[in-house]
C-alpha atoms as a PDB file:
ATOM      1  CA  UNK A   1     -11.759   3.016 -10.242  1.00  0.00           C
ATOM      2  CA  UNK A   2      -8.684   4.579  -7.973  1.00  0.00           C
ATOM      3  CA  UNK A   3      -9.041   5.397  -4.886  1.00  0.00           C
ATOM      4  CA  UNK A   4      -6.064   7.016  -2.829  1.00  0.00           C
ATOM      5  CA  UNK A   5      -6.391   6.465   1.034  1.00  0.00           C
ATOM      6  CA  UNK A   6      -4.223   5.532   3.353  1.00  0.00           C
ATOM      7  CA  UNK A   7      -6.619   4.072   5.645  1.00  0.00           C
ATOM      8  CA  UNK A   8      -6.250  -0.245   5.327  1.00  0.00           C
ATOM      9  CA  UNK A   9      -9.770  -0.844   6.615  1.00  0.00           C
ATOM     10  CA  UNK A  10     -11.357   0.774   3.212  1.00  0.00           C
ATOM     11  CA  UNK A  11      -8.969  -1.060   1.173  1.00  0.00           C
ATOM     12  CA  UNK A  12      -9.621  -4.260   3.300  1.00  0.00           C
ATOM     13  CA  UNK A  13     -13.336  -3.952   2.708  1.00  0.00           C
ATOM     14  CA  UNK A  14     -13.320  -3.041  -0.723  1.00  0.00           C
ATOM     15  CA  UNK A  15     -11.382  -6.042  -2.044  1.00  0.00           C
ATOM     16  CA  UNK A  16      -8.985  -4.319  -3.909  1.00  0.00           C
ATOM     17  CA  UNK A  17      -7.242  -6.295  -6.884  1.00  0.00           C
ATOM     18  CA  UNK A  18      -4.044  -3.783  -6.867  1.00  0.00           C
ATOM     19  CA  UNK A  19      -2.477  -2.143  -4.237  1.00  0.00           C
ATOM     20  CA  UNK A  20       0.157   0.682  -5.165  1.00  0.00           C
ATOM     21  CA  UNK A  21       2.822   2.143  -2.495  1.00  0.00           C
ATOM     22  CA  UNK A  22       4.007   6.026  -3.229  1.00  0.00           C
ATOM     23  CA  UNK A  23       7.071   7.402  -2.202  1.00  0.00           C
ATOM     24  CA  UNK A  24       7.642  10.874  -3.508  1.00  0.00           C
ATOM     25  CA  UNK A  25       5.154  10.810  -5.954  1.00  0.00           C
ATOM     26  CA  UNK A  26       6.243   7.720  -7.673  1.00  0.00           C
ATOM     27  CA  UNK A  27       5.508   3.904  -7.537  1.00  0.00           C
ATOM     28  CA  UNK A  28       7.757   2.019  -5.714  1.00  0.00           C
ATOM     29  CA  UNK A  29       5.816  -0.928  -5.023  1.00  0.00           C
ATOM     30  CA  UNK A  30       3.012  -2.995  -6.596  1.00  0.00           C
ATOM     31  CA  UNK A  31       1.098  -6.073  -5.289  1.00  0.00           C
ATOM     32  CA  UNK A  32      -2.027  -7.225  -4.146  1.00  0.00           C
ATOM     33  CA  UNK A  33      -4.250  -6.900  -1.448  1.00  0.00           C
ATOM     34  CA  UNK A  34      -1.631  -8.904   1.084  1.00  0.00           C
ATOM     35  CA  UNK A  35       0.381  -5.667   0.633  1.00  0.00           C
ATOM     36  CA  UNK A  36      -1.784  -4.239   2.604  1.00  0.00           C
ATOM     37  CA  UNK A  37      -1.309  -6.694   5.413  1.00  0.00           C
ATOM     38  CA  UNK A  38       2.264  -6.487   5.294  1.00  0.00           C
ATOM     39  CA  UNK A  39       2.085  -2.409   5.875  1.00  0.00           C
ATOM     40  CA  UNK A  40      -0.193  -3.321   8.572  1.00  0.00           C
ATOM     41  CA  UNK A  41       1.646  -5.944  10.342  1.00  0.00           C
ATOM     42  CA  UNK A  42       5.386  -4.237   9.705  1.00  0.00           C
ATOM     43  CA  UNK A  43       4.632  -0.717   8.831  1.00  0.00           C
ATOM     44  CA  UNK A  44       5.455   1.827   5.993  1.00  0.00           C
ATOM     45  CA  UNK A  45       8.574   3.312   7.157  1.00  0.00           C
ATOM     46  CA  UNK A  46      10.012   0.217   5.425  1.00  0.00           C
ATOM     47  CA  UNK A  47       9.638   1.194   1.915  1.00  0.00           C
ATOM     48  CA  UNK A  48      10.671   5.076   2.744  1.00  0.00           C
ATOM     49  CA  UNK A  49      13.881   4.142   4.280  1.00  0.00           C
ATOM     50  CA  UNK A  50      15.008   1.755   1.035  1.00  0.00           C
ATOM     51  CA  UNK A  51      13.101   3.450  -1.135  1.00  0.00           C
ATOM     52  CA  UNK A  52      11.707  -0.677  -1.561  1.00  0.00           C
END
């Protein structure tokens, strides 16, 4: 299943395997769910301003 939010609570309670970060339209990073901690705790501008 995909699901495209960008809402961490419905990924948090979901326990997603895969967690994808889009930046144009295209994958710039991959990880698990502790990505989603990390955009939480330090934010998302991050991968738009190095393009990660």
């Amino acid at each position: 299943m995909l699901i495209i939010t960008h809402n961490a609570a419905i990924l948090d309670a979901l326990n997603v395997d895969k967690v994808h970060i889009l930046v144009d339209g295209k994958i710039i990073k991959t990880g698990d769910a502790s990505l989603i901690k990390e955009i939480s705790r330090d934010g998302f501008a991050q991968f738009e301003e190095t393009g990660a």
